[in-house]
N, C-alpha and C. Protein backbone atom coordinates (compact mmCIF):
# COMPACT_ATOMS: atom_id res chain seq x y z
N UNK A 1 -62.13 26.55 92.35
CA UNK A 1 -60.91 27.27 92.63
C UNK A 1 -60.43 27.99 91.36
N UNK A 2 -60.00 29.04 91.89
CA UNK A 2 -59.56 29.75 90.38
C UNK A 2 -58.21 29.56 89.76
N UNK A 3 -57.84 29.43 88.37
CA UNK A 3 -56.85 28.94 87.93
C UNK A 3 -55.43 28.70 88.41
N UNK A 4 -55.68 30.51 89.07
CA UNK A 4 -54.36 31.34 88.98
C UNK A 4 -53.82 30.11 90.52
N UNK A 5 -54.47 30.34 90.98
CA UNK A 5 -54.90 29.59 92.48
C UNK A 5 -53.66 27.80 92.66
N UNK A 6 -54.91 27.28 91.58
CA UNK A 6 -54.19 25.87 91.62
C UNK A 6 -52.97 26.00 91.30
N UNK A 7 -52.53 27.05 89.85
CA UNK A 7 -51.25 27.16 89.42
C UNK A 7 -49.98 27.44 90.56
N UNK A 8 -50.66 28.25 91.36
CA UNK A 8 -49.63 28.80 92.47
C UNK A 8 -49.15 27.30 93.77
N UNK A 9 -50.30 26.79 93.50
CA UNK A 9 -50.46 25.55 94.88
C UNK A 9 -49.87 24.20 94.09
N UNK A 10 -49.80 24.47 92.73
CA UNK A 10 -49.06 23.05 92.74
C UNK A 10 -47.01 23.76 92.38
N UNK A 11 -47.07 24.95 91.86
CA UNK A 11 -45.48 25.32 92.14
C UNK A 11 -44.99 25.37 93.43
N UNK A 12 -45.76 25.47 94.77
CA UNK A 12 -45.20 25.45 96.04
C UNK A 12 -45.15 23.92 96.60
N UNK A 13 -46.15 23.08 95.97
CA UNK A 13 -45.83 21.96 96.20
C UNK A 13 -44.52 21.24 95.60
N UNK A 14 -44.18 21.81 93.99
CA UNK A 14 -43.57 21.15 93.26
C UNK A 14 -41.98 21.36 94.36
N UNK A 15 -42.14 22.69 94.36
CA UNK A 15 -40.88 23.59 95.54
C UNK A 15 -40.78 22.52 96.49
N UNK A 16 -41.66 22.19 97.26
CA UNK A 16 -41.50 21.60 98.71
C UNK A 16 -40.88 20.31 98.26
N UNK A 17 -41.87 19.84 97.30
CA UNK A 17 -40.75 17.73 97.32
C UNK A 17 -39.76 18.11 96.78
N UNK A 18 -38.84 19.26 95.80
CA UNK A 18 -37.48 19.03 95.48
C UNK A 18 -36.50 19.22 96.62
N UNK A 19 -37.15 20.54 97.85
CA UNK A 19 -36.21 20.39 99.20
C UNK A 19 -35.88 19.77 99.61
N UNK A 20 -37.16 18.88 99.56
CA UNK A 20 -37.14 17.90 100.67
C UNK A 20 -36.45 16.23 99.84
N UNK A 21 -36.53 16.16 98.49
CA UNK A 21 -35.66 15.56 97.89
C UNK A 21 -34.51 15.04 97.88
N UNK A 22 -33.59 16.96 97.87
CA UNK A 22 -32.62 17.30 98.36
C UNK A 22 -31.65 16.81 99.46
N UNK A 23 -32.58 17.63 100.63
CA UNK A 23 -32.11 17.07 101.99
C UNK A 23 -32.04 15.44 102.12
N UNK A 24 -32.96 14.99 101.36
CA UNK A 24 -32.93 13.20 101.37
C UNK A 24 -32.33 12.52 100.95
N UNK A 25 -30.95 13.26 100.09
CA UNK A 25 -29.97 12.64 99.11
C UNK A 25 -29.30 13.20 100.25
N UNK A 26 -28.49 14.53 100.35
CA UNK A 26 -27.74 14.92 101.57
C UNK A 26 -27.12 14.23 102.17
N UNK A 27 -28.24 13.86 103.12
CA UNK A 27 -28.33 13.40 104.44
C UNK A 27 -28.35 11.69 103.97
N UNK A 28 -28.48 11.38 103.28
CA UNK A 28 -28.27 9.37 103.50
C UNK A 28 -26.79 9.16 103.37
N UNK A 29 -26.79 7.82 103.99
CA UNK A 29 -25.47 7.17 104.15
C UNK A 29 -24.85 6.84 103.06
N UNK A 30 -23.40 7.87 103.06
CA UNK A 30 -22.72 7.62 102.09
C UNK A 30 -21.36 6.62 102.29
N UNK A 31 -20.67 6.85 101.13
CA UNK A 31 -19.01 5.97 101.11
C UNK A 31 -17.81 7.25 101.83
N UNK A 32 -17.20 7.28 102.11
CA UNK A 32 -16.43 8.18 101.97
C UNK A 32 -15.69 8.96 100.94
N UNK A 33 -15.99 8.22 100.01
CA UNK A 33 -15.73 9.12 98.62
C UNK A 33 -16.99 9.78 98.23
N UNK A 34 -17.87 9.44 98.38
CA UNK A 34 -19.08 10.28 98.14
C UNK A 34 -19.26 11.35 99.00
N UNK A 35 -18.93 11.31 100.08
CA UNK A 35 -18.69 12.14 101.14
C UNK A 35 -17.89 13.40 100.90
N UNK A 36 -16.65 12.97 100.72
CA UNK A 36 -15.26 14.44 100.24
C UNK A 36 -15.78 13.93 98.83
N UNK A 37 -15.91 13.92 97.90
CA UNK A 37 -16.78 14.51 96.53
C UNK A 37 -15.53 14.01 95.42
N UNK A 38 -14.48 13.21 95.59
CA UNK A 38 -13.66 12.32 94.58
C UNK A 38 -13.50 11.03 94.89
N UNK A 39 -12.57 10.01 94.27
CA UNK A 39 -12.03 9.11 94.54
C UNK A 39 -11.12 9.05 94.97
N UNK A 40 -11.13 8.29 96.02
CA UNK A 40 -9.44 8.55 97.08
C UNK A 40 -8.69 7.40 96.19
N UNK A 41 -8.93 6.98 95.66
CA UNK A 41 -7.76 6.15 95.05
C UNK A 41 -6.75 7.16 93.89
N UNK A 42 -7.36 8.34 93.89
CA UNK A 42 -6.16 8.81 92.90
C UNK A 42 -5.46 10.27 93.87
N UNK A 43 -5.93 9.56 95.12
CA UNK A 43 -4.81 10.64 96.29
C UNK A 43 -3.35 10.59 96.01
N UNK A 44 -2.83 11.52 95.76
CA UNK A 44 -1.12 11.51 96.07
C UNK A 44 -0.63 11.80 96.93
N UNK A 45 -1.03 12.24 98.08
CA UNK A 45 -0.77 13.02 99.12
C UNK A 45 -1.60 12.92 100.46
N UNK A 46 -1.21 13.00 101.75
CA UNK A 46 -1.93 12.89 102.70
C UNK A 46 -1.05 14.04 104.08
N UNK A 47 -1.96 14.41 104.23
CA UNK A 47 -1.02 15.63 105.50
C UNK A 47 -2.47 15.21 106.34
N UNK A 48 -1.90 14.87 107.87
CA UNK A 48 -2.33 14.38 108.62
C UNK A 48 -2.06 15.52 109.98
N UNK A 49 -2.93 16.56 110.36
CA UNK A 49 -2.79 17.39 111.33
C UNK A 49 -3.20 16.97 112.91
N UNK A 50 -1.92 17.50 114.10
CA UNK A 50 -2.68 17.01 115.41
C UNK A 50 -1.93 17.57 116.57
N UNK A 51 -2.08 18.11 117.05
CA UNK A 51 -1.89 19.61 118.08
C UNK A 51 -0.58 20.26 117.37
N UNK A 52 -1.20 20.50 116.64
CA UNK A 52 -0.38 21.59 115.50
C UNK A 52 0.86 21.12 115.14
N UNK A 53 0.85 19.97 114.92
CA UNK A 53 2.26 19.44 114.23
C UNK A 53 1.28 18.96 112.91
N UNK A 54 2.06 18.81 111.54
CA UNK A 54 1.75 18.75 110.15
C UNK A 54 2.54 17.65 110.10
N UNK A 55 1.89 16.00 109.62
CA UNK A 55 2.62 15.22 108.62
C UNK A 55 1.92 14.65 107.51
N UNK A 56 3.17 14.51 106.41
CA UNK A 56 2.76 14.61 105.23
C UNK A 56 2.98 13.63 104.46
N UNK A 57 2.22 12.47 104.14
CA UNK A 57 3.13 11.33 103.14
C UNK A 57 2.55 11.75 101.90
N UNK A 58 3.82 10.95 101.28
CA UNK A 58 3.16 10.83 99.91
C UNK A 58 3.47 9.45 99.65
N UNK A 59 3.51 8.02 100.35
CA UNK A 59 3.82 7.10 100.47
C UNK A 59 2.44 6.33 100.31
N UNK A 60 2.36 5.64 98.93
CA UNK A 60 1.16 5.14 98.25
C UNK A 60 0.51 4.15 98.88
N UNK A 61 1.10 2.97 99.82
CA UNK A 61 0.80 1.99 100.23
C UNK A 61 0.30 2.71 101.65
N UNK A 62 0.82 3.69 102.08
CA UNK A 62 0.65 4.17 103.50
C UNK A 62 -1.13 5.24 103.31
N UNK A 63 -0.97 5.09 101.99
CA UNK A 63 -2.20 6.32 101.35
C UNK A 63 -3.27 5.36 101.27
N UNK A 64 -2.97 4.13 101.01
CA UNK A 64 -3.77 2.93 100.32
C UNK A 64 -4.48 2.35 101.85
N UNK A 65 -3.83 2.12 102.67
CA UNK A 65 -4.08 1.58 103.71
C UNK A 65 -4.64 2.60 104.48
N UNK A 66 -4.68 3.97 104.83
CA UNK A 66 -5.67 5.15 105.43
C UNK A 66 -6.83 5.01 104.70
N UNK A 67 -7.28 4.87 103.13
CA UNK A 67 -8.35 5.25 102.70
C UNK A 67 -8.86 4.06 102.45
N UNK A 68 -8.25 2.76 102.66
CA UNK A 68 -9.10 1.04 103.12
C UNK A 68 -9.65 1.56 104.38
N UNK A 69 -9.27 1.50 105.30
CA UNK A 69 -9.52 2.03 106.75
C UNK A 69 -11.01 3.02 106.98
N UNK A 70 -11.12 4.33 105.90
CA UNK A 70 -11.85 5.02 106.03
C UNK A 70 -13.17 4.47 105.19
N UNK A 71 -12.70 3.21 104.07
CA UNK A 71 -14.02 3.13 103.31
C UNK A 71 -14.64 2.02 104.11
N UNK A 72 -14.06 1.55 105.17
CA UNK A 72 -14.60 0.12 106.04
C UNK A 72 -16.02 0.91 106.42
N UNK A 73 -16.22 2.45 106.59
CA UNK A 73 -17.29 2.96 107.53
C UNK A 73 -17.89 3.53 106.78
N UNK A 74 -19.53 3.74 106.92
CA UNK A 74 -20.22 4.59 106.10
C UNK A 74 -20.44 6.08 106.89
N UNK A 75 -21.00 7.38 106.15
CA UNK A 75 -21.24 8.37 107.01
C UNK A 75 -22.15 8.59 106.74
N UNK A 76 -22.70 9.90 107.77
CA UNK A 76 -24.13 10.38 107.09
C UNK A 76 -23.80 11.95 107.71
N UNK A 77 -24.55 12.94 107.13
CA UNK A 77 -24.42 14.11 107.88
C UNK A 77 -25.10 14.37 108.43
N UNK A 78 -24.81 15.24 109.81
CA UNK A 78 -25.33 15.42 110.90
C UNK A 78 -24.83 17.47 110.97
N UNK A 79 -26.37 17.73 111.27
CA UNK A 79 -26.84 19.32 111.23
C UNK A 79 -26.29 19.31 112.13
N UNK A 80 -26.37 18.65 113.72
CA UNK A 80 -25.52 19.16 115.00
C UNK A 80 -24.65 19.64 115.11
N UNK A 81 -23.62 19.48 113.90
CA UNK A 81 -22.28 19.67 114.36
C UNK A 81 -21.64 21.00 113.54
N UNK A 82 -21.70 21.96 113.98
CA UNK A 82 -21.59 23.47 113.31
C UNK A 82 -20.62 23.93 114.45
N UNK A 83 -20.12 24.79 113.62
CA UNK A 83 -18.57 25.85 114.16
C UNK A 83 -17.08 25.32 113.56
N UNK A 84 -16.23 25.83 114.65
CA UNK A 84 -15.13 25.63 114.21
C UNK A 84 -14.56 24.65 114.85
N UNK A 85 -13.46 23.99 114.52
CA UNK A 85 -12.51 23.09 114.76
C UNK A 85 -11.76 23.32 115.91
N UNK A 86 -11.78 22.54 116.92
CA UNK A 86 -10.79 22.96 118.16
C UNK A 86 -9.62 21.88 118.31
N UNK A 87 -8.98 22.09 118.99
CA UNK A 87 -8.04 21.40 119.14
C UNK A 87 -8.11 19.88 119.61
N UNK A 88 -9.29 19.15 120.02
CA UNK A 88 -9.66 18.17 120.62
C UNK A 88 -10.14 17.50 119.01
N UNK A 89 -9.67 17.96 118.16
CA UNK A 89 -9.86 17.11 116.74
C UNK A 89 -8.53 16.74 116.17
N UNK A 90 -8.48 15.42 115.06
CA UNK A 90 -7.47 15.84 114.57
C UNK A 90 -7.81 15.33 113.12
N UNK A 91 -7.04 16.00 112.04
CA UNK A 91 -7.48 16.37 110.76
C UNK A 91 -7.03 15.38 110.17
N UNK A 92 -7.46 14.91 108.73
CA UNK A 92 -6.62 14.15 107.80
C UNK A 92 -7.14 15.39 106.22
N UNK A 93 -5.97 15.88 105.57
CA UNK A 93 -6.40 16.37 103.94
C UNK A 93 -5.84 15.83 103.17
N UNK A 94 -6.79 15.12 102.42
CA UNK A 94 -6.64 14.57 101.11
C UNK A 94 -5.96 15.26 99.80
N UNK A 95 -5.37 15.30 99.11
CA UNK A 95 -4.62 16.19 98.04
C UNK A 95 -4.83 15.03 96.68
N UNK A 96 -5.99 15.74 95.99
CA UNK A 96 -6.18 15.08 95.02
C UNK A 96 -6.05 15.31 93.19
N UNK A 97 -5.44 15.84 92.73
CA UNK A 97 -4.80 16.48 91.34
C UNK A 97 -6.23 17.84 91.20
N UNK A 98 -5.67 18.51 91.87
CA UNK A 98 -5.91 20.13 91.87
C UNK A 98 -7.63 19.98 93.09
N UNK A 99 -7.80 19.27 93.78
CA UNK A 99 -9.21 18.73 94.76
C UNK A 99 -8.44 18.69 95.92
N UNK A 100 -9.36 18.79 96.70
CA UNK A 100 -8.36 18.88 98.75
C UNK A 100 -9.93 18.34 99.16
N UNK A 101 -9.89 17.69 100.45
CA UNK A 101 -10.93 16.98 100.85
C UNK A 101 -10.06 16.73 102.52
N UNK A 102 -10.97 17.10 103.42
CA UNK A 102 -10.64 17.62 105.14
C UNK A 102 -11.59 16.42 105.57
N UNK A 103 -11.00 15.68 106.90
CA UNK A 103 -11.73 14.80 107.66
C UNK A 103 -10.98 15.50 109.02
N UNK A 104 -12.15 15.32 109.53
CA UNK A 104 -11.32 15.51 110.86
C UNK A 104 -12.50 14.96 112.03
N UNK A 105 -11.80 14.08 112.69
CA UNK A 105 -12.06 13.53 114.03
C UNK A 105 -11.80 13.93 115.29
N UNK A 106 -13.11 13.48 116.11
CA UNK A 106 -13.18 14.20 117.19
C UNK A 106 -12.47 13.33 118.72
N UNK A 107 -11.43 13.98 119.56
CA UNK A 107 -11.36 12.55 120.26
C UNK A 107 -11.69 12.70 121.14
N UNK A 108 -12.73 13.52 121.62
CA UNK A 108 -12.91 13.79 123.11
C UNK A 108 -14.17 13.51 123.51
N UNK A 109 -15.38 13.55 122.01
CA UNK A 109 -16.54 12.94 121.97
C UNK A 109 -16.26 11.55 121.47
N UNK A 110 -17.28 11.16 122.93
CA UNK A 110 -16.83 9.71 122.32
C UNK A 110 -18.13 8.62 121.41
N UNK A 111 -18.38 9.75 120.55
CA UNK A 111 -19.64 9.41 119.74
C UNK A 111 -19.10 8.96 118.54
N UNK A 112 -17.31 9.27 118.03
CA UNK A 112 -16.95 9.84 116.99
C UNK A 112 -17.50 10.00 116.03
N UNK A 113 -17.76 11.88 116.49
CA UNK A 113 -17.97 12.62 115.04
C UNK A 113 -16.89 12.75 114.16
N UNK A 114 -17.32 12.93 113.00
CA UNK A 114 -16.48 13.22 112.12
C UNK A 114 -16.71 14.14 110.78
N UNK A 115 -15.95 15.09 110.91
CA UNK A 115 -16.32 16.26 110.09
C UNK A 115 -15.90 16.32 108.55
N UNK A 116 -16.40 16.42 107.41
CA UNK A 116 -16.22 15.98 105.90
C UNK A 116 -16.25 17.53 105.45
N UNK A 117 -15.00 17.59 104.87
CA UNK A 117 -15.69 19.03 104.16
C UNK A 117 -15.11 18.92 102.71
């Protein structure tokens, strides 16, 4: 085989295991802080959305006890679930010293999905 050859066949290989690497970190089961991308323990804030009414604590023990609740479960991501948000969800955003982090649950599937952004 000629040089140029192997050179090209092991950079498309090298390409393929970092994708696929990738996707393999992604996609495994995370914490919920690994999930929205901080630590919810230094949340100050919680606005909790649900057929378009907005509430908002900033009540630490009430903050403490939502994000016990959310770390009881692990997640993983799921490609299925693409588009937008309808009303059959309802949101929780995290407000974290200049970081925002969106959950939102689904209540009509009763698979509960749950969307991390």
């Amino acid at each position: 085989m000629d040089e140029k050859v192997k050179v090209i066949i092991l950079v498309m290989i090298i390409c393929f295991a970092a994708i696929l690497i990738k996707n393999l970190y992604d996609y495994r089961i995370k914490t919920i802080d690994e999930a929205i991308g901080f630590n919810l323990d230094g949340v100050y804030k919680v606005e909790i959305l649900k057929d378009g009414q907005s509430k908002i604590t900033e009540d630490e023990e009430k903050i403490k006890e939502l994000t016990g609740w959310l770390r009881e479960y692990k997640y993983k991501m799921n490609s299925n679930v693409k588009g937008r948000i309808d009303f059959s969800y309802y949101a929780i955003n995290f407000y974290y010293h200049g970081k925002s982090g969106f959950v939102a649950f689904d209540e009509k599937n009763k698979k509960n999905i749950i969307i991390i952004t």
